[in-house]
C-alpha atoms as a PDB file:
ATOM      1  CA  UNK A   1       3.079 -13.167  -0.388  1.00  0.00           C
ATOM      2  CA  UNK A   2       4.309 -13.832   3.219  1.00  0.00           C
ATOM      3  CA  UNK A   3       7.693 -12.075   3.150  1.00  0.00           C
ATOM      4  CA  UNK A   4       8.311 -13.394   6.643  1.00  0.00           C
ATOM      5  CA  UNK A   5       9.113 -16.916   5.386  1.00  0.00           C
ATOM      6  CA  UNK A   6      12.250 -18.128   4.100  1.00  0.00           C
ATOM      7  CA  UNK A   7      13.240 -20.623   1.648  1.00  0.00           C
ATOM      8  CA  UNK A   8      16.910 -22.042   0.656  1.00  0.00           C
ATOM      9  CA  UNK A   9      17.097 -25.051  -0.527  1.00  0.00           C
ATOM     10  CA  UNK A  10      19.974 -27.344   0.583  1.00  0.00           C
ATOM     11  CA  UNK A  11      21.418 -30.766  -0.557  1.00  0.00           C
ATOM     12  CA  UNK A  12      21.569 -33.600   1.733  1.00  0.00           C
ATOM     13  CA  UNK A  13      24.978 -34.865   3.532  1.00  0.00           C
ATOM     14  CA  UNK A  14      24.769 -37.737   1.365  1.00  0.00           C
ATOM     15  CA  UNK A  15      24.009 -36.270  -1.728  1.00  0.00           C
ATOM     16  CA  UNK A  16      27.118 -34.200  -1.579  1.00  0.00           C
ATOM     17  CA  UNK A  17      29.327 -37.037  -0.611  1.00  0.00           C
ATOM     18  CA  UNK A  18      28.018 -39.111  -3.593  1.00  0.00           C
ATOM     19  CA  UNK A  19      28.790 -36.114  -6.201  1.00  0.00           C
ATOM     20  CA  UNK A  20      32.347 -35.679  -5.168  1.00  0.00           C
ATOM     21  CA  UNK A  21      32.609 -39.411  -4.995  1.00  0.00           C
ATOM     22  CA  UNK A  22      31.696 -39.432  -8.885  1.00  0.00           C
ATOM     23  CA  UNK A  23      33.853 -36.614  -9.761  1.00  0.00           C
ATOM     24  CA  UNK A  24      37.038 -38.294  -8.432  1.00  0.00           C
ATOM     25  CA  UNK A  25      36.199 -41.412  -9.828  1.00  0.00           C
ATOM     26  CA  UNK A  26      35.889 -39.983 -13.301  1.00  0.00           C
ATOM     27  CA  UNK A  27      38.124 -36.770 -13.028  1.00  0.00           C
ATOM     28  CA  UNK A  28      35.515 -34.435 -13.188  1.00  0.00           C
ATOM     29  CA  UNK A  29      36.432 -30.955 -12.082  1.00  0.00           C
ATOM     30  CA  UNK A  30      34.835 -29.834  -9.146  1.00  0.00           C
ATOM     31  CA  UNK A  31      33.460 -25.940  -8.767  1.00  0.00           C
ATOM     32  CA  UNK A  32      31.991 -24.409  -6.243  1.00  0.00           C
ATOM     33  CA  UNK A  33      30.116 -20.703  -6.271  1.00  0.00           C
ATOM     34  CA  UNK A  34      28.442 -19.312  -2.721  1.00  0.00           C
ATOM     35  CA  UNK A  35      25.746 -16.710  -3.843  1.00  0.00           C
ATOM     36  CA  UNK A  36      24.947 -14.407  -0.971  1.00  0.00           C
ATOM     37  CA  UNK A  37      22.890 -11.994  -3.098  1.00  0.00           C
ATOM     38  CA  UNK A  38      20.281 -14.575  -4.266  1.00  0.00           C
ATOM     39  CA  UNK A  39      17.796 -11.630  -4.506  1.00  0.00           C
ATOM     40  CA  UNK A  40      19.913  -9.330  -6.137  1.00  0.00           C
ATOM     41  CA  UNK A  41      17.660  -7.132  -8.593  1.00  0.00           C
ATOM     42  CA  UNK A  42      13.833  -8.082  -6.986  1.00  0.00           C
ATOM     43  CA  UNK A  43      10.940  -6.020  -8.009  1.00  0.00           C
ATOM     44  CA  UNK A  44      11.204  -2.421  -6.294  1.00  0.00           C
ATOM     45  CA  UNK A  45       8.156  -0.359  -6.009  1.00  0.00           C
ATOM     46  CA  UNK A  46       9.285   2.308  -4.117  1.00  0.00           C
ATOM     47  CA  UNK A  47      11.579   5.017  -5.158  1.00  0.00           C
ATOM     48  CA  UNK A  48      13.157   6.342  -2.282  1.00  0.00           C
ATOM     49  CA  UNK A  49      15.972   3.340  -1.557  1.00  0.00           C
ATOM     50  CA  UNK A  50      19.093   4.475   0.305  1.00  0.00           C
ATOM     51  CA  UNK A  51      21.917   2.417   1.510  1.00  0.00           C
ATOM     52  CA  UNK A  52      25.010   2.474   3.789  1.00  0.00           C
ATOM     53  CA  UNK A  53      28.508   2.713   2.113  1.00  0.00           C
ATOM     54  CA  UNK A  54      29.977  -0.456   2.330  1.00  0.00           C
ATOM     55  CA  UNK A  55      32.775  -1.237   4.952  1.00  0.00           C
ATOM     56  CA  UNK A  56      35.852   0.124   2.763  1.00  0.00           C
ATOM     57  CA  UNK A  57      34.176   2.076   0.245  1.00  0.00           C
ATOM     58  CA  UNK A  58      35.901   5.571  -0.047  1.00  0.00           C
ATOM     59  CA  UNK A  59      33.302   8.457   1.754  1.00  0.00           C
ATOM     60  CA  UNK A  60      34.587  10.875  -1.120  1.00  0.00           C
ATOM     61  CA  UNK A  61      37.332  11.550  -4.352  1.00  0.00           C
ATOM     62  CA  UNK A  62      40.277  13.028  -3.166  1.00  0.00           C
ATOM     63  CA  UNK A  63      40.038  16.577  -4.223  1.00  0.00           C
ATOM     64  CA  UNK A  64      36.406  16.709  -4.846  1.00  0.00           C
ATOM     65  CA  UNK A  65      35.603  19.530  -2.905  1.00  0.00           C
ATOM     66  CA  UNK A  66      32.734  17.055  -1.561  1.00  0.00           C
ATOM     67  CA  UNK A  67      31.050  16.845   1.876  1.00  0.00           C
ATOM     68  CA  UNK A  68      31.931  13.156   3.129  1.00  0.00           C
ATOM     69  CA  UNK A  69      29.129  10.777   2.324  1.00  0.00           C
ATOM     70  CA  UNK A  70      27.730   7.851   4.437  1.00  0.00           C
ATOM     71  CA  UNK A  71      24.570   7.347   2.857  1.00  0.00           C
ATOM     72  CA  UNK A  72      23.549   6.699  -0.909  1.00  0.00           C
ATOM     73  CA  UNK A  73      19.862   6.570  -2.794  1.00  0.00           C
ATOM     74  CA  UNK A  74      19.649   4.236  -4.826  1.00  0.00           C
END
């Protein structure tokens, strides 16, 4: 596997304007979903994953007596 490479496929300009051309002309409703975790659960073979908190996330409980934590293993 070359994990340097990346593939997303996309539609063309026209494709696009011919589906929401059909959908008006026969009422469809239109929905639209943006996946930015396309590889959400991939093969791990390592068990030492950590991650960052994400932007927002609380460090810590309140009253939990906890050190404040930035960094999580997975």
């Amino acid at each position: 596997m070359d994990y340097s490479e990346t593939y997303a496929p996309i539609g063309k300009h026209s494709t696009f304007r011919l589906r929401i051309s059909l959908a008006t002309q026969n009422n469809w409703t239109i929905v639209h979903l943006d996946v930015v975790t396309a590889l959400l659960n991939p093969a791990v073979d390592n068990d030492a994953l950590y991650m960052e908190l994400p932007e927002g996330w609380p460090k810590h409980g309140p009253n939990s007596g906890l050190e404040e934590v930035t960094v999580l293993r997975l």
